[in-house]
N, C-alpha and C. Protein backbone atom coordinates (compact mmCIF):
# COMPACT_ATOMS: atom_id res chain seq x y z
N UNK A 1 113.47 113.01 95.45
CA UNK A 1 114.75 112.56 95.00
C UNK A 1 115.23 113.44 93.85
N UNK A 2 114.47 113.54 92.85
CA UNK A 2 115.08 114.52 91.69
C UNK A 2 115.30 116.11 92.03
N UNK A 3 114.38 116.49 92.92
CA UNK A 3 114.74 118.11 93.21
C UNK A 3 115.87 118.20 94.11
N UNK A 4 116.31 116.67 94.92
CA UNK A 4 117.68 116.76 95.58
C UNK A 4 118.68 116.61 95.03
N UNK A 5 118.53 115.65 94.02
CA UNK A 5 119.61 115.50 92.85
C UNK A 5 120.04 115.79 91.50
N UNK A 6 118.52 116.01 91.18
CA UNK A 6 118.63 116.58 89.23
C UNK A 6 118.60 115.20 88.87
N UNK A 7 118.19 114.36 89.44
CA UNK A 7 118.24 112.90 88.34
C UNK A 7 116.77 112.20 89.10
N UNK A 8 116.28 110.81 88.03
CA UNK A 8 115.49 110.49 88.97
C UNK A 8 115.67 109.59 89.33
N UNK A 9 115.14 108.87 90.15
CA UNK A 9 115.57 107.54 91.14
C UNK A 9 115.88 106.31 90.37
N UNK A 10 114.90 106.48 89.45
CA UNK A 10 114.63 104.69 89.05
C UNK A 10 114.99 104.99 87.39
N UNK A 11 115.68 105.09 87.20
CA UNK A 11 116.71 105.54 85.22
C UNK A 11 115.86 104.86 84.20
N UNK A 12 115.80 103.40 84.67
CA UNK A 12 115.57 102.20 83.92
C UNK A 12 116.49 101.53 83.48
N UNK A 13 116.49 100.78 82.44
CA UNK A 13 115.29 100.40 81.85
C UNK A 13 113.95 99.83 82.81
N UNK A 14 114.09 98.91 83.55
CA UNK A 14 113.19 98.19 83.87
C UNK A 14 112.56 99.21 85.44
N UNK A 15 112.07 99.59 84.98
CA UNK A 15 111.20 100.48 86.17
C UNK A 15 110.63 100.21 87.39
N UNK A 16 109.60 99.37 87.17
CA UNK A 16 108.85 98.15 88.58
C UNK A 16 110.19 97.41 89.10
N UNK A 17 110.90 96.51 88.11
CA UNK A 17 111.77 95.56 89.32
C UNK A 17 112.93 97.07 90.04
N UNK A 18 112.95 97.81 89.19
CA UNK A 18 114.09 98.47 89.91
C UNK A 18 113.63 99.15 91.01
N UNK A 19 112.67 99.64 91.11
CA UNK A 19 111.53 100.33 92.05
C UNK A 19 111.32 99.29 93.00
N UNK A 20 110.87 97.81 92.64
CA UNK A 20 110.64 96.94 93.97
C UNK A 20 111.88 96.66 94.64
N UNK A 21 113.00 97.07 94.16
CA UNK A 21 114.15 96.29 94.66
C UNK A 21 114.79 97.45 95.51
N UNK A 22 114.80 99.02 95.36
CA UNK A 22 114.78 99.77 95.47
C UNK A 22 116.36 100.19 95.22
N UNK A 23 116.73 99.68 94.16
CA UNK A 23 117.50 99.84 93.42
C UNK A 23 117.87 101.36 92.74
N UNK A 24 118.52 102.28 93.88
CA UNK A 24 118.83 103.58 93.05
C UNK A 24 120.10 104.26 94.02
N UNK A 25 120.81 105.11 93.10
CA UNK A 25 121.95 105.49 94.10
C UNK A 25 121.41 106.71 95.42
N UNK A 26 121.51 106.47 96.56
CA UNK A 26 121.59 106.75 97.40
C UNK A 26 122.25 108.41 97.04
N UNK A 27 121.05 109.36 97.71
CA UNK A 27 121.29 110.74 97.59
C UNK A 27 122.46 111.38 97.77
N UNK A 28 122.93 111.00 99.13
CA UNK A 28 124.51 111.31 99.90
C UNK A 28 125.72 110.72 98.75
N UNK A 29 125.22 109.60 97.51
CA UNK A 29 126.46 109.12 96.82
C UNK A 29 126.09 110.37 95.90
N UNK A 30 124.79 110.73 95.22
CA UNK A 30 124.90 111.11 93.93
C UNK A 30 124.73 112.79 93.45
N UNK A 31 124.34 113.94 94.70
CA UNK A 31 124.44 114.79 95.22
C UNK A 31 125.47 115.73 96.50
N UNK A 32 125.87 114.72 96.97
CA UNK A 32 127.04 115.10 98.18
C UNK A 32 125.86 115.31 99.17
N UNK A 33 124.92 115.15 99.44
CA UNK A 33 123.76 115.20 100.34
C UNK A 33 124.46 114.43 102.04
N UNK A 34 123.74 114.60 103.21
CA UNK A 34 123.85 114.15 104.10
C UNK A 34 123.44 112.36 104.09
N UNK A 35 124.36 112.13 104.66
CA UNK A 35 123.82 109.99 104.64
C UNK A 35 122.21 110.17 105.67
N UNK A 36 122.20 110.95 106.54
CA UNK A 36 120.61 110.82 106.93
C UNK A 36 119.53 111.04 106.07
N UNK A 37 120.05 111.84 104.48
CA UNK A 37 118.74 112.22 103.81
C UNK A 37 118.33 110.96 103.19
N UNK A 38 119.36 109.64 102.95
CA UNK A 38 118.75 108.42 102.25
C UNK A 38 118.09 107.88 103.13
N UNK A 39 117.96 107.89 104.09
CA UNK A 39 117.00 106.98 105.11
C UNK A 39 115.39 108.13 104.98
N UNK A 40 115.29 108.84 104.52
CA UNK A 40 114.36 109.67 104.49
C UNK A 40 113.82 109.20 102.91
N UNK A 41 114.67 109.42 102.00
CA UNK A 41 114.08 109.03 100.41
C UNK A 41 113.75 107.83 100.53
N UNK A 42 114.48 106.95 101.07
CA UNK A 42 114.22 105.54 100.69
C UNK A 42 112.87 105.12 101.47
N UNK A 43 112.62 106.21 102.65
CA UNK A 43 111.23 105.70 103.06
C UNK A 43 110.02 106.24 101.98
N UNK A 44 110.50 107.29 101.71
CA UNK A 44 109.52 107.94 101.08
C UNK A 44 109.47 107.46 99.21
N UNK A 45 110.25 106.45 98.82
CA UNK A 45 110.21 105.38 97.45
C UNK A 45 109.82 104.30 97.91
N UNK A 46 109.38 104.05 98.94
CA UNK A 46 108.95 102.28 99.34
C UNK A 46 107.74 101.65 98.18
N UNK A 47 108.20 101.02 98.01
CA UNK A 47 107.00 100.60 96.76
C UNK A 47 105.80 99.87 97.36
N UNK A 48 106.00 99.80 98.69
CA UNK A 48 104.33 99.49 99.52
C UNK A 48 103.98 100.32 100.33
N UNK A 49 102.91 101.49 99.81
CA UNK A 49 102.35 101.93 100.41
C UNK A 49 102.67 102.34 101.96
N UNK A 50 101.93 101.58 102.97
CA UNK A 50 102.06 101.36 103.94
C UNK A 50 103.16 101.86 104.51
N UNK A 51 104.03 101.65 103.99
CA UNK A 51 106.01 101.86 104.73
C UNK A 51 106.27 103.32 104.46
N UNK A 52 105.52 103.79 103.33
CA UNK A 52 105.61 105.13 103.35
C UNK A 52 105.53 105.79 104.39
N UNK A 53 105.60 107.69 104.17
CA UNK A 53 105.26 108.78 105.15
C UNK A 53 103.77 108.49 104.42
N UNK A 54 102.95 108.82 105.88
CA UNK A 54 101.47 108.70 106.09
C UNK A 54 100.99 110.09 105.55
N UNK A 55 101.92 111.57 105.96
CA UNK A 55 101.52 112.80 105.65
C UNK A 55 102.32 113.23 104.97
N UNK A 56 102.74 114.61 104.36
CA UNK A 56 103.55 115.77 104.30
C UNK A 56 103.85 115.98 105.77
N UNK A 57 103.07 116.33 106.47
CA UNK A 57 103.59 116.83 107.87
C UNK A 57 104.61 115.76 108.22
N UNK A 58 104.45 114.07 108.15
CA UNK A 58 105.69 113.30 108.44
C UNK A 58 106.57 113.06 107.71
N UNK A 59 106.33 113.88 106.59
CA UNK A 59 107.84 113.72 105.80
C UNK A 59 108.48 115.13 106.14
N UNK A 60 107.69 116.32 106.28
CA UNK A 60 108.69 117.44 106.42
C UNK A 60 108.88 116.72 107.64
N UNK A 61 108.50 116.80 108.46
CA UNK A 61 109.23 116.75 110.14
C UNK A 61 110.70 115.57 110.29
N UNK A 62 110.45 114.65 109.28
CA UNK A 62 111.69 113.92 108.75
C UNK A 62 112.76 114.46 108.04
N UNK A 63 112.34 115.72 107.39
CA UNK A 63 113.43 116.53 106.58
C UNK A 63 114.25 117.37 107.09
N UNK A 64 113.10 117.72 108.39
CA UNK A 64 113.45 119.08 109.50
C UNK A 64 114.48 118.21 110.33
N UNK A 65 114.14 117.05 110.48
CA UNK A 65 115.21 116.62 111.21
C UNK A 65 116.60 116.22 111.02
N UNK A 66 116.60 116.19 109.84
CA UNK A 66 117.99 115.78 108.93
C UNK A 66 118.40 117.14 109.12
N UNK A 67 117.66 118.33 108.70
CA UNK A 67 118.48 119.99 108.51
C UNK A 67 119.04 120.11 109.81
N UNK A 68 118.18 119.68 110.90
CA UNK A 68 118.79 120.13 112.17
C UNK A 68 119.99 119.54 112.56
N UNK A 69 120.33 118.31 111.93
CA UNK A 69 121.40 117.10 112.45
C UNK A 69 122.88 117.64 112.28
C-alpha cells in the first residue's frame, strides 16, 4: 500500500481497530490507481492471516493480473 501510494494504510490514531475494520482509503481513491488494485491490497491487509496471499508468487500473479486488465 505505501509504495503504491506514499502513505500508509492505517494513519491512526487507533491502529488494531482501524486495521480490524479495515478501515483505509482505497488505493484507486488515494493514488489514481486502478479499482482492481484495492481488491488486491485489501486482501493482502486482512488482519486474519488465513484470508491473506499464502505466497509472493500469489500476490504477484494477483498484481500481474491487474497490469494485464
Amino acid at each position: 500500500y505505501e509504495m503504491a501510494t506514499g502513505k500508509l494504510p492505517v494513519p491512526g490514531p487507533n491502529f488494531l481497530a482501524q486495521n480490524q475494520e479495515l478501515f483505509f482509503i482505497r488505493p484507486s481513491q488515494a493514488a489514481g490507481l486502478p479499482a482492481a488494485f484495492d481488491a488486491v491490497i485489501e486482501r493482502a491487509l486482512q488482519p486474519e492471516p488465513s484470508r491473506r496471499f499464502h505466497s509472493a508468487a500469489e500476490l504477484a500473479a494477483a498484481l500481474g493480473a491487474v497490469a494485464d486488465a
